[in-house]
PDB file of N, CA and C in Angstrom:
ATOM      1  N   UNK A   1      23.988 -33.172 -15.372  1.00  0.00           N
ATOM      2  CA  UNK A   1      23.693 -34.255 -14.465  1.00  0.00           C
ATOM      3  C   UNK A   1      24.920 -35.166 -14.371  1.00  0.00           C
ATOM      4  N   UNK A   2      25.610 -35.579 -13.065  1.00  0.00           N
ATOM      5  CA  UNK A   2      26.076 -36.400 -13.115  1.00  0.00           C
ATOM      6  C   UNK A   2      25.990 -37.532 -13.552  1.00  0.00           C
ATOM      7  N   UNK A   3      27.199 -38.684 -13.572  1.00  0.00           N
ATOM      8  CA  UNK A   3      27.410 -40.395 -13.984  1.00  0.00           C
ATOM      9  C   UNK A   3      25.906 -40.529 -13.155  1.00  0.00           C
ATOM     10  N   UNK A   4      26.721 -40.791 -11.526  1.00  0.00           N
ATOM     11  CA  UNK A   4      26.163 -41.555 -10.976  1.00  0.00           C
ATOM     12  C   UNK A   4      24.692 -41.317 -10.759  1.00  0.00           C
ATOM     13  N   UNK A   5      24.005 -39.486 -10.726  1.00  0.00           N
ATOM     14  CA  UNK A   5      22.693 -39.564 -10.977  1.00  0.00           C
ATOM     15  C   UNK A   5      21.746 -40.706 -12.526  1.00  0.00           C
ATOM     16  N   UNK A   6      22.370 -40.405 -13.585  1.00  0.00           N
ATOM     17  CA  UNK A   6      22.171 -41.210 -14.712  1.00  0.00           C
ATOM     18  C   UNK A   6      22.084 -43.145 -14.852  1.00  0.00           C
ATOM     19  N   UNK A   7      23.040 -42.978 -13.452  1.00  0.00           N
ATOM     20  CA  UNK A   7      22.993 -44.575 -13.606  1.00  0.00           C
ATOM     21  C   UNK A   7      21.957 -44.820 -12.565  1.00  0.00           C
ATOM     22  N   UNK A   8      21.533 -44.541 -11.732  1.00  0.00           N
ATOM     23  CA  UNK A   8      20.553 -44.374 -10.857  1.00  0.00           C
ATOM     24  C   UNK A   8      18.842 -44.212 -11.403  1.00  0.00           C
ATOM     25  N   UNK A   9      18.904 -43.377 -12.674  1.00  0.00           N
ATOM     26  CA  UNK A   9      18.011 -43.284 -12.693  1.00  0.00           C
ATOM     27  C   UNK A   9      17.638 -44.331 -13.858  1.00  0.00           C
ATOM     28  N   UNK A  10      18.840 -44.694 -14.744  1.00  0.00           N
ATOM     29  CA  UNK A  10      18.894 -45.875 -15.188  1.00  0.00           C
ATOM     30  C   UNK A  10      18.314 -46.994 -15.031  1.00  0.00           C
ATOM     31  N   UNK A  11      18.503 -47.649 -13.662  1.00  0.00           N
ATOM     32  CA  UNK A  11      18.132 -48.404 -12.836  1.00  0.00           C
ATOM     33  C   UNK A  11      16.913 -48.175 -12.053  1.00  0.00           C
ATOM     34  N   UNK A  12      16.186 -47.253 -12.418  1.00  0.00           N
ATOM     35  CA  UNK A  12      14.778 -47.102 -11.775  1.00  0.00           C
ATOM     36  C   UNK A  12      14.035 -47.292 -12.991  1.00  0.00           C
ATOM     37  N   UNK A  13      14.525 -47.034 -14.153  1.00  0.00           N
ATOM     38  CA  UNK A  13      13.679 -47.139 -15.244  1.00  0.00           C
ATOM     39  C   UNK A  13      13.302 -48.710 -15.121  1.00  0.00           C
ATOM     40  N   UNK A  14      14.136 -49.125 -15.279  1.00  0.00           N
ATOM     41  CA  UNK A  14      14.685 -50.540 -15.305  1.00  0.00           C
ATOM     42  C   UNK A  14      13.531 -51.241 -14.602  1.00  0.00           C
ATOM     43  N   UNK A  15      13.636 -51.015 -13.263  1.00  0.00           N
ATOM     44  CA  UNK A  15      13.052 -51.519 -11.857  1.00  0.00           C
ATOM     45  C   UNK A  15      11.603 -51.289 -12.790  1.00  0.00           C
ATOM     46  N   UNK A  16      11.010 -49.946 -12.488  1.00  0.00           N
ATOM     47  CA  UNK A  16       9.789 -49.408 -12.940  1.00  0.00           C
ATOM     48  C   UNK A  16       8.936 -50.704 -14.161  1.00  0.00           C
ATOM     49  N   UNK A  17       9.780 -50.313 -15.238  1.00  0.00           N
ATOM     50  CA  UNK A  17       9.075 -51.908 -16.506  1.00  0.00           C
ATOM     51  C   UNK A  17       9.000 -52.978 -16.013  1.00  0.00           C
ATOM     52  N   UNK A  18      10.213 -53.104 -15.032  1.00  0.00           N
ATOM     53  CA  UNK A  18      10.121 -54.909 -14.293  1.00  0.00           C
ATOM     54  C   UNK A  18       8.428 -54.932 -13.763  1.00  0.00           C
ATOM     55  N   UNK A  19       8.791 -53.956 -12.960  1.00  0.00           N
ATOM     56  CA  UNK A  19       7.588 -54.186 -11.806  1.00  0.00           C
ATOM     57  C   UNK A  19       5.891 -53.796 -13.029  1.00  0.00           C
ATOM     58  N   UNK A  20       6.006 -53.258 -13.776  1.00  0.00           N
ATOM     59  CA  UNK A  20       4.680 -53.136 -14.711  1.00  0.00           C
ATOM     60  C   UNK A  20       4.400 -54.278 -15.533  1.00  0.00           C
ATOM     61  N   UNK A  21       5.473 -54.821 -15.407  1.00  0.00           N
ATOM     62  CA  UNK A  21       5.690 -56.182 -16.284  1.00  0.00           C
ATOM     63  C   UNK A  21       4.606 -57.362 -15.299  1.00  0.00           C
ATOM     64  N   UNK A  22       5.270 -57.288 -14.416  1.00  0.00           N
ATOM     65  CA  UNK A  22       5.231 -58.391 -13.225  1.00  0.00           C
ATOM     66  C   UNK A  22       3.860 -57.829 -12.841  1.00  0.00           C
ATOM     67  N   UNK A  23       3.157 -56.639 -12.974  1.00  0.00           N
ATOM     68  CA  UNK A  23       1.743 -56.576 -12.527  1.00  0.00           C
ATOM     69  C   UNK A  23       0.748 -56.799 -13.637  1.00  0.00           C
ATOM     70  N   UNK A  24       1.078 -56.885 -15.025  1.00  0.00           N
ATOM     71  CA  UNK A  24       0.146 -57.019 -15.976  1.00  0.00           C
ATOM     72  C   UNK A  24       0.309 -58.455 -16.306  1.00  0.00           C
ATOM     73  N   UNK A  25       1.502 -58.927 -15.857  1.00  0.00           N
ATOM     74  CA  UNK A  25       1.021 -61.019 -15.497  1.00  0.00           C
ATOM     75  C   UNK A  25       0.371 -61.152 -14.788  1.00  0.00           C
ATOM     76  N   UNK A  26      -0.169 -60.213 -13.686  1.00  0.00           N
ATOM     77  CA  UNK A  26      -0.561 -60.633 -12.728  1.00  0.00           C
ATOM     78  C   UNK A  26      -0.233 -61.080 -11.749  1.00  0.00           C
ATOM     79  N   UNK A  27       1.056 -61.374 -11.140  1.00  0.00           N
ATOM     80  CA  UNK A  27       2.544 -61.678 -10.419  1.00  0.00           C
ATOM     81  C   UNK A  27       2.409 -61.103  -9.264  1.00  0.00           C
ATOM     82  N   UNK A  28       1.319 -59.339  -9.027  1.00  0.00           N
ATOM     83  CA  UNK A  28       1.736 -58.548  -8.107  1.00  0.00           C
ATOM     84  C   UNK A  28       0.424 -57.781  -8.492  1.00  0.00           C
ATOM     85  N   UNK A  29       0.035 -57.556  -7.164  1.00  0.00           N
ATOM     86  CA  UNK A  29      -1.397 -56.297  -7.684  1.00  0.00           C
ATOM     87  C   UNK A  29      -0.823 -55.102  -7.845  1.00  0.00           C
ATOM     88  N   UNK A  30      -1.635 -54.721  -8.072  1.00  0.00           N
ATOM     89  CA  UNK A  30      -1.898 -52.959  -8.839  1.00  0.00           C
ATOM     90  C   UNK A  30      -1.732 -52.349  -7.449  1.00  0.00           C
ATOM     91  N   UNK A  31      -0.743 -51.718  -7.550  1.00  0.00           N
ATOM     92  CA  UNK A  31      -1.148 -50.795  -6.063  1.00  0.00           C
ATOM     93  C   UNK A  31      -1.785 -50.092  -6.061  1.00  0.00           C
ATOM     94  N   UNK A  32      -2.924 -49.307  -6.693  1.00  0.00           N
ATOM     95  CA  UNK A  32      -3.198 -48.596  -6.376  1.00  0.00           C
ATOM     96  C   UNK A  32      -4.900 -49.049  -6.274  1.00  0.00           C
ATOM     97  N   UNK A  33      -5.024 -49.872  -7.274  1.00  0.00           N
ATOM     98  CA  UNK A  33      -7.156 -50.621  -6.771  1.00  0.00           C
ATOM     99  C   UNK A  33      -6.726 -52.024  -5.545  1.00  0.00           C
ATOM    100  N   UNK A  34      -5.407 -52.225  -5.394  1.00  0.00           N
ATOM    101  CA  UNK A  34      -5.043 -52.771  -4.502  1.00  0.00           C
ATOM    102  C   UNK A  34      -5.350 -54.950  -5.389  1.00  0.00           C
ATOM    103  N   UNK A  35      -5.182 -54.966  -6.255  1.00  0.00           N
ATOM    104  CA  UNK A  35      -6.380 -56.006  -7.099  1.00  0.00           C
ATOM    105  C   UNK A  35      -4.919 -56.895  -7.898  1.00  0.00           C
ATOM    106  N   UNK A  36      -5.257 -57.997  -8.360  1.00  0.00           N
ATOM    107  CA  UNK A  36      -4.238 -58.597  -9.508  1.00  0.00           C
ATOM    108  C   UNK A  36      -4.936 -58.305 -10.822  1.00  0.00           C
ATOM    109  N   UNK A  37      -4.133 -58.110 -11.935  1.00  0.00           N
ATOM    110  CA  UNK A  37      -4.976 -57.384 -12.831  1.00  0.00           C
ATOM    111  C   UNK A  37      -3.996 -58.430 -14.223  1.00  0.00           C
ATOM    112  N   UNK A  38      -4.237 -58.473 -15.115  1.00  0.00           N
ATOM    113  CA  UNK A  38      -4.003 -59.465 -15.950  1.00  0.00           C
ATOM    114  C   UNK A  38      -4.237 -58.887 -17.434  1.00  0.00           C
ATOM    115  N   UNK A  39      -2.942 -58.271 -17.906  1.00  0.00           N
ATOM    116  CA  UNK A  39      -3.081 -57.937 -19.452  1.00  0.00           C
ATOM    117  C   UNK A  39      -1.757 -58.250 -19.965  1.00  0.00           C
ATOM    118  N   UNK A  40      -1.766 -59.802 -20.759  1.00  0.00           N
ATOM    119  CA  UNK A  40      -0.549 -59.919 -21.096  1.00  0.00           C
ATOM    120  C   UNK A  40      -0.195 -59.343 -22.424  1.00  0.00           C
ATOM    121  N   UNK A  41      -0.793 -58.534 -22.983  1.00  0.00           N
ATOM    122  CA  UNK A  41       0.239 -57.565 -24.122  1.00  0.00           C
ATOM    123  C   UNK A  41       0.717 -56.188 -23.738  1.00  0.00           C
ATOM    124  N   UNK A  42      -0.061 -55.824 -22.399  1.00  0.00           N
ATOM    125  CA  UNK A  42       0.821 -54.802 -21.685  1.00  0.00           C
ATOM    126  C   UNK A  42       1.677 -55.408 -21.143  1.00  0.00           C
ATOM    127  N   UNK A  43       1.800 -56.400 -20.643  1.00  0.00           N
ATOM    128  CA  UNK A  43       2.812 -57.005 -19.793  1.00  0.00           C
ATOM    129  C   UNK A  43       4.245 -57.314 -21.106  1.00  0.00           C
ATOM    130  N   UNK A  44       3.868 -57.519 -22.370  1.00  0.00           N
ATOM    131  CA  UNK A  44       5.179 -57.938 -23.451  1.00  0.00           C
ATOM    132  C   UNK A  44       5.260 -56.882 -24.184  1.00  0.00           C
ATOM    133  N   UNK A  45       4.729 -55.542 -23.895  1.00  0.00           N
ATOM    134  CA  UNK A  45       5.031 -54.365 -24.463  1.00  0.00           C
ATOM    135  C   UNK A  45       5.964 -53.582 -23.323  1.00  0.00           C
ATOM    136  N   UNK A  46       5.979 -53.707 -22.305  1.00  0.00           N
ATOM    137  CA  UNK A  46       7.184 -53.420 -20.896  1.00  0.00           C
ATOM    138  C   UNK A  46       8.242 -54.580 -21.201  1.00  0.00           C
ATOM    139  N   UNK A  47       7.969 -55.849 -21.289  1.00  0.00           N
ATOM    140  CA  UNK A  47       9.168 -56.158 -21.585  1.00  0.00           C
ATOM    141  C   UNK A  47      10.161 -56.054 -23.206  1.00  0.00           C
ATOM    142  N   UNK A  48       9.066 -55.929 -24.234  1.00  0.00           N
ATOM    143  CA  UNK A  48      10.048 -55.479 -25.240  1.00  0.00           C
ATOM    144  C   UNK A  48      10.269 -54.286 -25.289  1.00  0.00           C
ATOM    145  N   UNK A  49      10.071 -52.921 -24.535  1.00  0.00           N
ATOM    146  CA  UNK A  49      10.603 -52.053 -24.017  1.00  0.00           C
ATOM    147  C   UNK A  49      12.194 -51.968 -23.366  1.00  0.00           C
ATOM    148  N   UNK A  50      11.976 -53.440 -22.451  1.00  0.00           N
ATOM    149  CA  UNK A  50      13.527 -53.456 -22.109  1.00  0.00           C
ATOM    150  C   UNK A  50      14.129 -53.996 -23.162  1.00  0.00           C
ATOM    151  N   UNK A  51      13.396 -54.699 -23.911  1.00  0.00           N
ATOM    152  CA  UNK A  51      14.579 -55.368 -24.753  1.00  0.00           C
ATOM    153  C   UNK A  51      15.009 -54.613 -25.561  1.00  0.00           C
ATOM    154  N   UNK A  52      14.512 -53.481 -26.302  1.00  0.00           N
ATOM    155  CA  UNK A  52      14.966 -52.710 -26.977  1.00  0.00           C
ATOM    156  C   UNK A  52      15.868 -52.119 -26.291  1.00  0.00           C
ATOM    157  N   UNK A  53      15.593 -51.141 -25.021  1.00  0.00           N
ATOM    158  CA  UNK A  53      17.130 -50.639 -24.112  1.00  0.00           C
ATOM    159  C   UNK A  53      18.385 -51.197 -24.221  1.00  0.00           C
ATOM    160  N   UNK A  54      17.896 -52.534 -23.780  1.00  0.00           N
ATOM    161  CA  UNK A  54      19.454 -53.298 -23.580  1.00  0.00           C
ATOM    162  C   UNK A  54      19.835 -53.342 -25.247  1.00  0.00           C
ATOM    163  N   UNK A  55      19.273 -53.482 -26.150  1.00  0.00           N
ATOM    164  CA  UNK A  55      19.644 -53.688 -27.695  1.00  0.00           C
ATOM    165  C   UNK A  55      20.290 -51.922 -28.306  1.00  0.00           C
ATOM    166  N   UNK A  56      20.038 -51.123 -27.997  1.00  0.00           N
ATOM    167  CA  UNK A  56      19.956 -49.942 -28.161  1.00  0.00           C
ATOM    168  C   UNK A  56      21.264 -49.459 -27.392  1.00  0.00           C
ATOM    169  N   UNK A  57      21.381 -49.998 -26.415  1.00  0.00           N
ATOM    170  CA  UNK A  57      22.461 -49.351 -24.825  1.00  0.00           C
ATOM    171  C   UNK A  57      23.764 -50.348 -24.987  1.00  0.00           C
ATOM    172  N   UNK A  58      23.496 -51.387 -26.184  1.00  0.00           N
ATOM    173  CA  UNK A  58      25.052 -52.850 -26.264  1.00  0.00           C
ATOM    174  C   UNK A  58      26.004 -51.737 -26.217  1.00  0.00           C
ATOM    175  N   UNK A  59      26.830 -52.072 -25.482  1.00  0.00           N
ATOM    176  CA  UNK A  59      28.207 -50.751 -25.974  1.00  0.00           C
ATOM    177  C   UNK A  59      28.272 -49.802 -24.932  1.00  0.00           C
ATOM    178  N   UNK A  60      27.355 -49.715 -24.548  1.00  0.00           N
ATOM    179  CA  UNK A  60      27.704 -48.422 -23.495  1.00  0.00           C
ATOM    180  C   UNK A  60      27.053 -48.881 -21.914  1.00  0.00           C
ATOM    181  N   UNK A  61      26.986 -50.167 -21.373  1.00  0.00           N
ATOM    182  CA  UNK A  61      26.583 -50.370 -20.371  1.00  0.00           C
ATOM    183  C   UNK A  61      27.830 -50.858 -19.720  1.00  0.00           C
ATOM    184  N   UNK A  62      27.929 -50.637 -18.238  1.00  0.00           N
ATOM    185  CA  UNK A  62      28.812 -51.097 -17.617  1.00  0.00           C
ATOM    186  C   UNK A  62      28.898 -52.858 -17.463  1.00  0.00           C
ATOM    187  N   UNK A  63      29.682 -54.042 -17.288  1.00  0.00           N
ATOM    188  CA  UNK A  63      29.045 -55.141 -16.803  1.00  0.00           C
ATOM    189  C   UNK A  63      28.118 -55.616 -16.277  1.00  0.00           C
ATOM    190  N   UNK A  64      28.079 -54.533 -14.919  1.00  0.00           N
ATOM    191  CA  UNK A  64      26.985 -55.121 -13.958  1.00  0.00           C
ATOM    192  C   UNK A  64      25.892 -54.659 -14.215  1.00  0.00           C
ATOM    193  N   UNK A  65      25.442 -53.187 -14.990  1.00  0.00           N
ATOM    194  CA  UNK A  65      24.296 -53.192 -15.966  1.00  0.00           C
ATOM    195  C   UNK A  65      23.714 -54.129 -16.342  1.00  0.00           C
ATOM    196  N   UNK A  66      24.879 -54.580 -17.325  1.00  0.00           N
ATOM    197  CA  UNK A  66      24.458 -55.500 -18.209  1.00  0.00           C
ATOM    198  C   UNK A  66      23.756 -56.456 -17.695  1.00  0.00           C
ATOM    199  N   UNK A  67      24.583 -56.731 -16.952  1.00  0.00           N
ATOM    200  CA  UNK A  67      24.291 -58.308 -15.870  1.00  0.00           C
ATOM    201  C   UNK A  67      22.389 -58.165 -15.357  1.00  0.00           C
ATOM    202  N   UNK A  68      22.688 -56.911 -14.998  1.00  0.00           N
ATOM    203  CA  UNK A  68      21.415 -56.791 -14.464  1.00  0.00           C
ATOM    204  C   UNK A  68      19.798 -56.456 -15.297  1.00  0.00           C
ATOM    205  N   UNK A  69      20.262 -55.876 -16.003  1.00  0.00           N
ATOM    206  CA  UNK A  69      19.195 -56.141 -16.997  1.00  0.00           C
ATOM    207  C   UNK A  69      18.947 -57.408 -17.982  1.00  0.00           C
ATOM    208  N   UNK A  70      20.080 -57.779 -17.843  1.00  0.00           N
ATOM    209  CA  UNK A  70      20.045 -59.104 -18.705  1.00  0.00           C
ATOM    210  C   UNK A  70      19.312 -60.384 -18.020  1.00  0.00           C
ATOM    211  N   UNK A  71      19.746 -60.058 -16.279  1.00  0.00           N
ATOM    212  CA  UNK A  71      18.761 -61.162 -14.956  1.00  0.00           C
ATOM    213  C   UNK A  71      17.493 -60.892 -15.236  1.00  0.00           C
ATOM    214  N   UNK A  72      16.646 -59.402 -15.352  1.00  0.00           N
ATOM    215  CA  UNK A  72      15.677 -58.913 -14.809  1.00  0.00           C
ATOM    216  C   UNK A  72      15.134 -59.522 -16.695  1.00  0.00           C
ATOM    217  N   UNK A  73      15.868 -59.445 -17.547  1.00  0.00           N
ATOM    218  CA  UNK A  73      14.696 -59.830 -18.771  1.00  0.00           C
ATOM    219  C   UNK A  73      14.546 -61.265 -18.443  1.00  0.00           C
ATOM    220  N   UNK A  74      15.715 -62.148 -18.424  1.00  0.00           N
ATOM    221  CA  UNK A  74      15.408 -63.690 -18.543  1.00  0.00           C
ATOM    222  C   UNK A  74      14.156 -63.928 -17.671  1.00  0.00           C
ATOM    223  N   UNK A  75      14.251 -63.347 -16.087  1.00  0.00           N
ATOM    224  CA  UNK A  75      13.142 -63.571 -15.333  1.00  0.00           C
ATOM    225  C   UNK A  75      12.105 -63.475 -15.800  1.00  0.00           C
ATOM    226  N   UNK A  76      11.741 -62.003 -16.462  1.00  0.00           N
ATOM    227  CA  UNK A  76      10.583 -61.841 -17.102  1.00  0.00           C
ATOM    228  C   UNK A  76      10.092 -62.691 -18.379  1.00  0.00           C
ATOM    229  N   UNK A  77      10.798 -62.757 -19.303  1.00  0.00           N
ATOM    230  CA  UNK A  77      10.492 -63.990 -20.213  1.00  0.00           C
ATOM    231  C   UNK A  77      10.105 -65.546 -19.412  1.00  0.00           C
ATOM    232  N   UNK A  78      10.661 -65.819 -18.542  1.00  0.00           N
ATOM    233  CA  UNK A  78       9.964 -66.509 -17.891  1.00  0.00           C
ATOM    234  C   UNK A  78       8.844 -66.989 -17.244  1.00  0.00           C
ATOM    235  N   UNK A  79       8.324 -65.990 -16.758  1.00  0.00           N
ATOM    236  CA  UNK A  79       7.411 -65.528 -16.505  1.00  0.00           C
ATOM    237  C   UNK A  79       6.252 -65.408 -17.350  1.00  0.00           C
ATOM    238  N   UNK A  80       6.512 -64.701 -17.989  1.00  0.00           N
ATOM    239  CA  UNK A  80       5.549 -64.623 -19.393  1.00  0.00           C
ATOM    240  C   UNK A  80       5.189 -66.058 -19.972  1.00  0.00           C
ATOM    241  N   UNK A  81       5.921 -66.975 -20.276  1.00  0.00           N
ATOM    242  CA  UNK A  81       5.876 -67.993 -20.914  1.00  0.00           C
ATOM    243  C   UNK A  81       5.220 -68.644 -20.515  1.00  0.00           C
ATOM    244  N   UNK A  82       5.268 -68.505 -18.736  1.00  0.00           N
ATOM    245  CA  UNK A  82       4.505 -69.133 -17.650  1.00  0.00           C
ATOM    246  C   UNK A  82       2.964 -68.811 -18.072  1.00  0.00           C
ATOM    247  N   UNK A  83       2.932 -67.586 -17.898  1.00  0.00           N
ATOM    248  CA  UNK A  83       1.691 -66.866 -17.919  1.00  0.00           C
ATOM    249  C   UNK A  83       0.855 -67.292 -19.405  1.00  0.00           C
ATOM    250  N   UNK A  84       1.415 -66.981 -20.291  1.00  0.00           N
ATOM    251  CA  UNK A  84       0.807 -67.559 -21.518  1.00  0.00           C
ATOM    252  C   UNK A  84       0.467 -68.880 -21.362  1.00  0.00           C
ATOM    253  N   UNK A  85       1.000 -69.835 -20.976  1.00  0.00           N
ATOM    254  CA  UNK A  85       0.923 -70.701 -20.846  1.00  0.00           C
ATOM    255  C   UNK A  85      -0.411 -71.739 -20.205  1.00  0.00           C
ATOM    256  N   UNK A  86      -0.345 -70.177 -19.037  1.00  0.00           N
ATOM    257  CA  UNK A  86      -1.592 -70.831 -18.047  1.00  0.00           C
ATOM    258  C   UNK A  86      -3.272 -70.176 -18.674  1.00  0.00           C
ATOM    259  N   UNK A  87      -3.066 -69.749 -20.021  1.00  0.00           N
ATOM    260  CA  UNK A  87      -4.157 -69.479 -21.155  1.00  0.00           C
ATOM    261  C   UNK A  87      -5.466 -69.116 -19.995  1.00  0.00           C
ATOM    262  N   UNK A  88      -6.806 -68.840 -19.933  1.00  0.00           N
ATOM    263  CA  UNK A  88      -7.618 -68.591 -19.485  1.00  0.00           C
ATOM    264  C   UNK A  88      -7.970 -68.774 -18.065  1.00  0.00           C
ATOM    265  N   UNK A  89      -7.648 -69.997 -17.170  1.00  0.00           N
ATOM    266  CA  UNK A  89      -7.335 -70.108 -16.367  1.00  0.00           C
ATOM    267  C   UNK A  89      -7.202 -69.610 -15.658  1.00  0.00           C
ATOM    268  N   UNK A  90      -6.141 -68.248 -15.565  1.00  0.00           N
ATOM    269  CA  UNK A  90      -5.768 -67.620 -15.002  1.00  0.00           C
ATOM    270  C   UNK A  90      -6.670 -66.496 -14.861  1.00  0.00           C
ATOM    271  N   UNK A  91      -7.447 -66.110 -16.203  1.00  0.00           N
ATOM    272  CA  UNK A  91      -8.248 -65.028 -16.617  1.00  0.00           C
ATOM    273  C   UNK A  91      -9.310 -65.146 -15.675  1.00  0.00           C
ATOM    274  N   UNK A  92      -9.491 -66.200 -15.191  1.00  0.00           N
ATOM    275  CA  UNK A  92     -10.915 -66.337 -14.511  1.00  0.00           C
ATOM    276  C   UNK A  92     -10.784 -66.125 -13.327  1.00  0.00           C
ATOM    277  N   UNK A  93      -9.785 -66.594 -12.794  1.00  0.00           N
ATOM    278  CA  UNK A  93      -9.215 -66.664 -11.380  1.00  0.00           C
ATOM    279  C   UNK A  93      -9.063 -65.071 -11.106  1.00  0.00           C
ATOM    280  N   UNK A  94      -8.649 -64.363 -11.849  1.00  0.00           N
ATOM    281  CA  UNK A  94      -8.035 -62.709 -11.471  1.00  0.00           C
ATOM    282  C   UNK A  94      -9.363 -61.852 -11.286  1.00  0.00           C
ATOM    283  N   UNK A  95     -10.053 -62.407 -12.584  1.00  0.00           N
ATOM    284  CA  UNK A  95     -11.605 -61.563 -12.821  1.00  0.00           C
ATOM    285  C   UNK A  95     -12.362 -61.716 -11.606  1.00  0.00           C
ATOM    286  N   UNK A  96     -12.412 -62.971 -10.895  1.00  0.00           N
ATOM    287  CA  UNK A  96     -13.237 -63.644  -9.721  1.00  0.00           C
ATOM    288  C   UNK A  96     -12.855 -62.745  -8.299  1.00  0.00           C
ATOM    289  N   UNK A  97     -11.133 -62.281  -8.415  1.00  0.00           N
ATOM    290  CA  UNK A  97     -10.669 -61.641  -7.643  1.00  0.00           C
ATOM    291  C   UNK A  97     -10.921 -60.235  -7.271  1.00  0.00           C
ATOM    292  N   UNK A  98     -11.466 -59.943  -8.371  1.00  0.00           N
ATOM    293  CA  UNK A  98     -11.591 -58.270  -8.520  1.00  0.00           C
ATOM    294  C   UNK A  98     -13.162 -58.021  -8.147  1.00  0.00           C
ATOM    295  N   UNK A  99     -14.194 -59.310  -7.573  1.00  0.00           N
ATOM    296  CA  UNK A  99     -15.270 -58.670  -7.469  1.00  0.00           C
ATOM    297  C   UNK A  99     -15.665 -58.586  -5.691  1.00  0.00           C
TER     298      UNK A  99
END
């Protein structure tokens, strides 16, 4: 396999956890029951997924890798913090959504 297939698919992995991340906050429905769905230890098991990558990959990523996984975690920790934050609240609001 080529570089550039590898870095490509790199970057879909990448994308892929973001976006599983961002649907188990609840951020983005489920495409497929079409619904917002709300499990935040799936949601910090995708992101310490990336964090391990990027911890695992120090050394062998290009800059803009770096750069970019390094944007896509801060966001997500953000996020999360958010989400924890907004404790039950939120739980009710999503559950209410899904009926």
């Amino acid at each position: 396999m080529e570089k550039e297939s590898f870095d490509q698919l790199l970057m879909q992995v990448i994308l892929m956890y973001q976006s599983a991340s961002l649907q188990f906050m609840g951020k983005v429905k489920n495409p497929v029951t079409d619904k917002l769905e709300r499990d935040l230890e799936q949601a910090k098991m995708f992101i310490d997924i990336l964090d391990m990558m990027k911890n695992k990959m120090k050394g062998n990523l290009t800059d803009a890798e770096e750069n970019f996984l390094t944007g896509i975690l801060h966001d997500l920790h953000l996020n999360y913090v958010d989400e924890v934050s907004k404790g039950d609240k939120v739980e009710e609001k999503v559950e209410s959504s899904k009926s």
